[in-house]
N, C-alpha and C. Protein backbone atom coordinates (compact mmCIF):
# COMPACT_ATOMS: atom_id res chain seq x y z
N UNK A 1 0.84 -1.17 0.00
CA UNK A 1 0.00 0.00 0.00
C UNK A 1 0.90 1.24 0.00
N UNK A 2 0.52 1.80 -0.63
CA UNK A 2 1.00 3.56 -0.85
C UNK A 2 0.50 4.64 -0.12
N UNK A 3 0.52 5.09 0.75
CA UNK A 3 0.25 5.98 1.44
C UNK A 3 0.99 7.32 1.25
N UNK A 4 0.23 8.62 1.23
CA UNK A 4 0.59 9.86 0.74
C UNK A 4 -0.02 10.62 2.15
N UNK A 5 0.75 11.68 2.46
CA UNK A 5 -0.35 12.69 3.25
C UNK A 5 -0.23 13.92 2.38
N UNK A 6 -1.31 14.67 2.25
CA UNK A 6 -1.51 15.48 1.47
C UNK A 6 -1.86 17.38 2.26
N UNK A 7 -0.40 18.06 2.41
CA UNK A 7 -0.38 18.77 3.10
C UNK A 7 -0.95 19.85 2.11
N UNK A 8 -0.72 21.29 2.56
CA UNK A 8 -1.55 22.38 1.83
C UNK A 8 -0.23 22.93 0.72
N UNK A 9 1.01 22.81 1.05
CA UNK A 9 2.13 22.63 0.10
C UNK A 9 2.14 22.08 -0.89
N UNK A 10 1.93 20.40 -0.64
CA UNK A 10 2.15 19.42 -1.16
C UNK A 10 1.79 19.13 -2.38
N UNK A 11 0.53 19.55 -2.37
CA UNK A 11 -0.67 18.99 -3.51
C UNK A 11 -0.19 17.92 -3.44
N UNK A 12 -0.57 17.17 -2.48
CA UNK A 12 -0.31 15.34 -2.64
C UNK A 12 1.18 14.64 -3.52
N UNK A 13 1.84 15.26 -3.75
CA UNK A 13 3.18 15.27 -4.40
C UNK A 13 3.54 14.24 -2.50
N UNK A 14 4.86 13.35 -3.19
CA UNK A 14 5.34 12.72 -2.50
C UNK A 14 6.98 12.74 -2.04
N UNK A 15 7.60 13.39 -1.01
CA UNK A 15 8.79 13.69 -0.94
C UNK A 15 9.75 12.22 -0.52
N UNK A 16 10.79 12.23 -0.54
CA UNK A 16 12.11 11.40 -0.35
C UNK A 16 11.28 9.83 0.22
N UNK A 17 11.52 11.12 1.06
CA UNK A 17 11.04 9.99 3.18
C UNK A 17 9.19 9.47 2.29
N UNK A 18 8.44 9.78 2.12
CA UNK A 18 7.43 9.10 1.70
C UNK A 18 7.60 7.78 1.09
N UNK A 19 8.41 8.26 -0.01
CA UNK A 19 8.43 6.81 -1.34
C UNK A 19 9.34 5.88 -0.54
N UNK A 20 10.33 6.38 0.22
CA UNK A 20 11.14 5.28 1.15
C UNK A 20 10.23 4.63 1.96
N UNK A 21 9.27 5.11 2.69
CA UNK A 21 8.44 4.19 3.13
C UNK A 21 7.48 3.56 2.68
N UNK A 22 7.07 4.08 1.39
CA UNK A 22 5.68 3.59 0.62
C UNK A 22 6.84 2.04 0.09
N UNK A 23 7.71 2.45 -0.73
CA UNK A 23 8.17 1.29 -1.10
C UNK A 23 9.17 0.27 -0.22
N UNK A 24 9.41 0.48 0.89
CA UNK A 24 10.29 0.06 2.03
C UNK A 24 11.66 -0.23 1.40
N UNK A 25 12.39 0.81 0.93
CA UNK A 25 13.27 0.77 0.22
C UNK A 25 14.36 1.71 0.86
N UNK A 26 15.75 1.91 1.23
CA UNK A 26 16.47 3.03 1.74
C UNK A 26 16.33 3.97 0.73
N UNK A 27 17.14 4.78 1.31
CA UNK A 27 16.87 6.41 1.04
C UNK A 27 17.85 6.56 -0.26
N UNK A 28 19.24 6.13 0.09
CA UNK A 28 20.48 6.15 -1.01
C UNK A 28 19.27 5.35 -2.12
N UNK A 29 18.58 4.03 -2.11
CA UNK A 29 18.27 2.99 -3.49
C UNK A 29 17.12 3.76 -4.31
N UNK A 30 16.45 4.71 -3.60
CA UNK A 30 15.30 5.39 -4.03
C UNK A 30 16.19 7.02 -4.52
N UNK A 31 16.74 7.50 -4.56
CA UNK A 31 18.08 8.13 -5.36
C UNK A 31 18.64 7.40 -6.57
N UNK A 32 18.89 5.69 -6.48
CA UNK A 32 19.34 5.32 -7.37
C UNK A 32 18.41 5.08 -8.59
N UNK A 33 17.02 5.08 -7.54
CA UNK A 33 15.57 4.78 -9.10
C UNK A 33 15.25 6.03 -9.51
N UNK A 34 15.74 7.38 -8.82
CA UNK A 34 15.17 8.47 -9.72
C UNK A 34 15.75 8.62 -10.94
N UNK A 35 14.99 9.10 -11.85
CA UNK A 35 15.47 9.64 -13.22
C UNK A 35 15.82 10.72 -12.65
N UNK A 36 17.40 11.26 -12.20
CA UNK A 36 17.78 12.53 -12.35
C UNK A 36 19.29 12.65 -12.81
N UNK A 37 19.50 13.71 -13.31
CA UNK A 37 20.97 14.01 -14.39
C UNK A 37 21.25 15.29 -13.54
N UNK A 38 22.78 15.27 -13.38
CA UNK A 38 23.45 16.28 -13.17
C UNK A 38 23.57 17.66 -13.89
N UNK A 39 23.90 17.23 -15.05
CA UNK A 39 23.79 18.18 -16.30
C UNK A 39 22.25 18.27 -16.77
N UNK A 40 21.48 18.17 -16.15
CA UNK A 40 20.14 18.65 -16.81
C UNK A 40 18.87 18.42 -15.67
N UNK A 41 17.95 19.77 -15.09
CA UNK A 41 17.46 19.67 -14.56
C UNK A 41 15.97 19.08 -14.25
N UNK A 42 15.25 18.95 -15.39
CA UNK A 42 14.43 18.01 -16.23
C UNK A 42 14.46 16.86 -17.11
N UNK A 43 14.96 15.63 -17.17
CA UNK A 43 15.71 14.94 -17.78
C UNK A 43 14.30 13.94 -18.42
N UNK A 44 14.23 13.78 -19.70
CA UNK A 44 13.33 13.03 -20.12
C UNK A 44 12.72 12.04 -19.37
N UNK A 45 11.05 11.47 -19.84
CA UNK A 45 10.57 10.44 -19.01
C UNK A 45 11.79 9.37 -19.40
N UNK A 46 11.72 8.71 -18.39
CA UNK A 46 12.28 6.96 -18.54
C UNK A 46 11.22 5.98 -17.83
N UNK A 47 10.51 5.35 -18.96
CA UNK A 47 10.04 4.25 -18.02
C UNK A 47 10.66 3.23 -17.18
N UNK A 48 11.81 3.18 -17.31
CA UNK A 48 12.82 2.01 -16.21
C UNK A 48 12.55 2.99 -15.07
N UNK A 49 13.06 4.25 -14.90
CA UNK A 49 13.25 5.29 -13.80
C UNK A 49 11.68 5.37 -12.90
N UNK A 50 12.40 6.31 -11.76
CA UNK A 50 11.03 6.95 -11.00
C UNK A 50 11.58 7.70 -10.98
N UNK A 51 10.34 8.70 -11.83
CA UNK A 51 10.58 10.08 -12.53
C UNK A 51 9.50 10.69 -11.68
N UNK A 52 10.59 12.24 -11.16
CA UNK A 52 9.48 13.16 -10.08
C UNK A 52 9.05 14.15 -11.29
N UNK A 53 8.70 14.68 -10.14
CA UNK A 53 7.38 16.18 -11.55
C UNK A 53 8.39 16.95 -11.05
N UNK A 54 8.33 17.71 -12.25
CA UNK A 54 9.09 18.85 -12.95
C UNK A 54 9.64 19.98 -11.84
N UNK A 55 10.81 20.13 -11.80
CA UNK A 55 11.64 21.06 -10.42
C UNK A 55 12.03 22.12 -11.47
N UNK A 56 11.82 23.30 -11.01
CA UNK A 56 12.21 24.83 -11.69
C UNK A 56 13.81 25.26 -11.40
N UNK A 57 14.52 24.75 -9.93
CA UNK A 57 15.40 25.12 -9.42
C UNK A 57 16.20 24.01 -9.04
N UNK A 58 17.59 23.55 -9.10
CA UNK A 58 18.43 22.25 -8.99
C UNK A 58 18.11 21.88 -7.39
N UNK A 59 17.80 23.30 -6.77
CA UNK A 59 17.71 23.15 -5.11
C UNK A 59 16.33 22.77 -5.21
N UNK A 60 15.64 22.37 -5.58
CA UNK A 60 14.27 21.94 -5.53
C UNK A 60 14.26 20.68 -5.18
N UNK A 61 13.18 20.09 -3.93
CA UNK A 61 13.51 18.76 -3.76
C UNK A 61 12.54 17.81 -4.58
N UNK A 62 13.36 16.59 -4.40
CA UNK A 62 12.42 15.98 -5.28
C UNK A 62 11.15 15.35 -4.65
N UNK A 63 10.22 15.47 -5.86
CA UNK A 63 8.55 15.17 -5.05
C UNK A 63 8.17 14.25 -6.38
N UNK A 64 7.95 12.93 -5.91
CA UNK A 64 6.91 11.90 -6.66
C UNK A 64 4.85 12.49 -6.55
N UNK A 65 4.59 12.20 -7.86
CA UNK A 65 3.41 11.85 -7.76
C UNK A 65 3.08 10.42 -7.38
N UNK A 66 2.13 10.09 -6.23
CA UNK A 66 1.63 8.76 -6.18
C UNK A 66 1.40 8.05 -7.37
N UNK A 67 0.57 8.39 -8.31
CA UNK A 67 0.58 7.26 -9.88
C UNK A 67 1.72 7.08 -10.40
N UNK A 68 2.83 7.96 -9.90
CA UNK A 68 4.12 7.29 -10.95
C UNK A 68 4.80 6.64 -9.72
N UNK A 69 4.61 6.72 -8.14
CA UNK A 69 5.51 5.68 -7.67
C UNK A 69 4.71 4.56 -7.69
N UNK A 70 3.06 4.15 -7.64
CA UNK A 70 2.33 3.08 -7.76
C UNK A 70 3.19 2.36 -8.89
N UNK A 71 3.25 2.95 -10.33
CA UNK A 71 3.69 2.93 -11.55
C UNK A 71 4.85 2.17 -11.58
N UNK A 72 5.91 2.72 -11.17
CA UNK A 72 7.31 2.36 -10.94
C UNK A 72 6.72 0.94 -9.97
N UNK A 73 6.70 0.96 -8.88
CA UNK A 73 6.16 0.00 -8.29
C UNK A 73 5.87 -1.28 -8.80
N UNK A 74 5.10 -1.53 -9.42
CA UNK A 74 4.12 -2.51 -10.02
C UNK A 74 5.31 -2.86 -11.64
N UNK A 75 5.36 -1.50 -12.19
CA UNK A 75 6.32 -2.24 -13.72
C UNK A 75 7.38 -2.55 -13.34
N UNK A 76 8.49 -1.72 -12.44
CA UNK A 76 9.84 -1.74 -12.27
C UNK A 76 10.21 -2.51 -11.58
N UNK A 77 9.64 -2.62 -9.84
CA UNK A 77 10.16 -3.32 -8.83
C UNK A 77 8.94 -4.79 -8.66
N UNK A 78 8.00 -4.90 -9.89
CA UNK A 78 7.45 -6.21 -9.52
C UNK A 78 6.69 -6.24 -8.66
N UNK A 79 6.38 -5.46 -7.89
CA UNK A 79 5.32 -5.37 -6.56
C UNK A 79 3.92 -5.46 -6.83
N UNK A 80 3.38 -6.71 -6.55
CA UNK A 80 2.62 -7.53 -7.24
C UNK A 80 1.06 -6.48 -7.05
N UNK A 81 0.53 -6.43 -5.49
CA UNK A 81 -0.56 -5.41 -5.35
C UNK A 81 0.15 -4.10 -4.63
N UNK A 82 -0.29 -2.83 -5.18
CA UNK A 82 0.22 -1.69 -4.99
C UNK A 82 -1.38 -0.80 -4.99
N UNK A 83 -1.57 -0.36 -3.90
CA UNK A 83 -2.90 0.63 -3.29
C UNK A 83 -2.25 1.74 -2.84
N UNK A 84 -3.15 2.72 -3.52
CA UNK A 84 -2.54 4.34 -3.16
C UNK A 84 -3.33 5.01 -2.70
N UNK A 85 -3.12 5.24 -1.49
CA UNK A 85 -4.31 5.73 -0.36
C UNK A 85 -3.92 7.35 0.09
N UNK A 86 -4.45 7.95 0.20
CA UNK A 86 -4.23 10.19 -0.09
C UNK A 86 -4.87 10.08 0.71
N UNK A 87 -4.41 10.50 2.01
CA UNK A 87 -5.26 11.03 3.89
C UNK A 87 -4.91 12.82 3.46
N UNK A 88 -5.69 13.18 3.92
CA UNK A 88 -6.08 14.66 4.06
C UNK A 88 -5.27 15.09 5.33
N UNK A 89 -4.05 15.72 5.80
CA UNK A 89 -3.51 16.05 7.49
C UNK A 89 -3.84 17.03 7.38
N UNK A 90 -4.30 17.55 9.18
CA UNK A 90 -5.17 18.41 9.49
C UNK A 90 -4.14 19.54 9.45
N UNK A 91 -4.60 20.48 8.93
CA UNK A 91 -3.58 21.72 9.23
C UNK A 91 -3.20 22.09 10.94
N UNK A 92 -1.69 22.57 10.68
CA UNK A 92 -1.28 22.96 12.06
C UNK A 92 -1.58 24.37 12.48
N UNK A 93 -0.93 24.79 13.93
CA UNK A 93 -1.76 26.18 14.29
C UNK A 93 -0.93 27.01 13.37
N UNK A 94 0.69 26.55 12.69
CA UNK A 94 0.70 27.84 11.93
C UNK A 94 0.12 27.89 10.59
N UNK A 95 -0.32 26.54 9.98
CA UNK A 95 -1.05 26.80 8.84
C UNK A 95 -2.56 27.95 9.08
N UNK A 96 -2.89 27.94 10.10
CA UNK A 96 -4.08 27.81 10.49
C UNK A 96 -3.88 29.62 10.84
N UNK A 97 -2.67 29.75 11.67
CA UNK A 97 -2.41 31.52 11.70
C UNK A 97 -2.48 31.98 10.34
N UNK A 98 -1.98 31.50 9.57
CA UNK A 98 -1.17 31.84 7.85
C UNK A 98 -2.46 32.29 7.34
N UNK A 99 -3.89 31.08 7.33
CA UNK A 99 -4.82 31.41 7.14
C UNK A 99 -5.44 32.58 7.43
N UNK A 100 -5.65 33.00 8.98
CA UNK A 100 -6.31 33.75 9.65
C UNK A 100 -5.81 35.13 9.26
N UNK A 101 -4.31 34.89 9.01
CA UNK A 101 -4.00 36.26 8.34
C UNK A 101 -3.90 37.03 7.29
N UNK A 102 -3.94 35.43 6.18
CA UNK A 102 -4.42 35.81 4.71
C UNK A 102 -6.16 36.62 4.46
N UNK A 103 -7.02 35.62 5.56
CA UNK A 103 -8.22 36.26 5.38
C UNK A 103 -8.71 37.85 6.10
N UNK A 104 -7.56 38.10 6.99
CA UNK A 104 -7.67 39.54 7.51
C UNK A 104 -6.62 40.57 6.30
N UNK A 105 -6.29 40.15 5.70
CA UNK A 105 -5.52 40.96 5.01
C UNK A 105 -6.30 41.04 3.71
N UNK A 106 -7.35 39.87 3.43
CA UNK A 106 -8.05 40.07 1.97
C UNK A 106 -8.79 40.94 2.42
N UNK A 107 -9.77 40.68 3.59
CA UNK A 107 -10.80 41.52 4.20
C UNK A 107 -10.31 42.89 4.19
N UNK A 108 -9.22 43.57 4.43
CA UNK A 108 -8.81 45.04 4.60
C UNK A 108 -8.79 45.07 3.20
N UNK A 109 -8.05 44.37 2.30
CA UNK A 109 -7.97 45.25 0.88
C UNK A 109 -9.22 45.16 0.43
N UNK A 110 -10.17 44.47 0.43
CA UNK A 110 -11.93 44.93 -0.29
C UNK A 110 -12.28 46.53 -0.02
N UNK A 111 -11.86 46.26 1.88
CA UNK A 111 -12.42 47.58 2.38
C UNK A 111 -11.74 48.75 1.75
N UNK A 112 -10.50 48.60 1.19
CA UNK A 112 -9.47 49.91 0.99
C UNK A 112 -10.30 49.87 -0.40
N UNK A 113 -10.17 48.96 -1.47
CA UNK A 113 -10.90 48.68 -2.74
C UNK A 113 -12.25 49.75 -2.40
N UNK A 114 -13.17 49.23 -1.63
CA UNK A 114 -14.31 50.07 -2.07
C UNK A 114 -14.41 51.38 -1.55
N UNK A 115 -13.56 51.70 -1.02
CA UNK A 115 -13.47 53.16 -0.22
C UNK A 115 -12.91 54.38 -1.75
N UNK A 116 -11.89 53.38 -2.49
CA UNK A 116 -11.34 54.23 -3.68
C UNK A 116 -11.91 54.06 -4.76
């Protein structure tokens, strides 16, 4: 089974430590299944590989979608039943401040908006 938690960052994208545990695999061997190139920061699909979604910046970490580690899973490593299960985690109090202050800060600019 595949298990994802799906933070407000995340969009359900799957980091390092996830696919190491979804596939019970170390951390260095799941490095060795990514499709990634030194010289190139987007490196074509490979179906042998587990290929993450698209990084803008080399410092960008890498994040699996669940259908391509199910994917990899099942074609690459043989893993006969593979279930991909997406839990919703509850936001924390600073997601939850972040919120409270995005919606006091939209609320003032309407008010400044309809005043001008």
């Amino acid at each position: 089974m595949i298990e994802t938690d799906t933070g407000t960052g995340s969009h359900g994208l799957m980091d390092i430590e996830a696919v190491q545990k979804a596939l019970n695999r170390s951390r260095a061997s799941i490095y060795r299944y990514a499709n990634t190139d030194p010289t190139c920061l987007n490196p074509a699909y490979n179906p042998q590989r587990l290929n993450p979604e698209l990084r803008l910046r080399k410092d960008d970490p890498l994040l699996f979608h669940p259908n391509e580690v199910a994917r990899f899973a099942t074609e690459v490593l043989k893993i006969k039943q593979v279930m991909i299960e997406v839990r919703e985690v509850p936001p924390t109090p600073t997601q939850e401040l972040l919120q409270a202050i995005l919606l006091e800060l939209q609320t003032i600019h309407q008010l400044l908006k309809a005043r001008y």
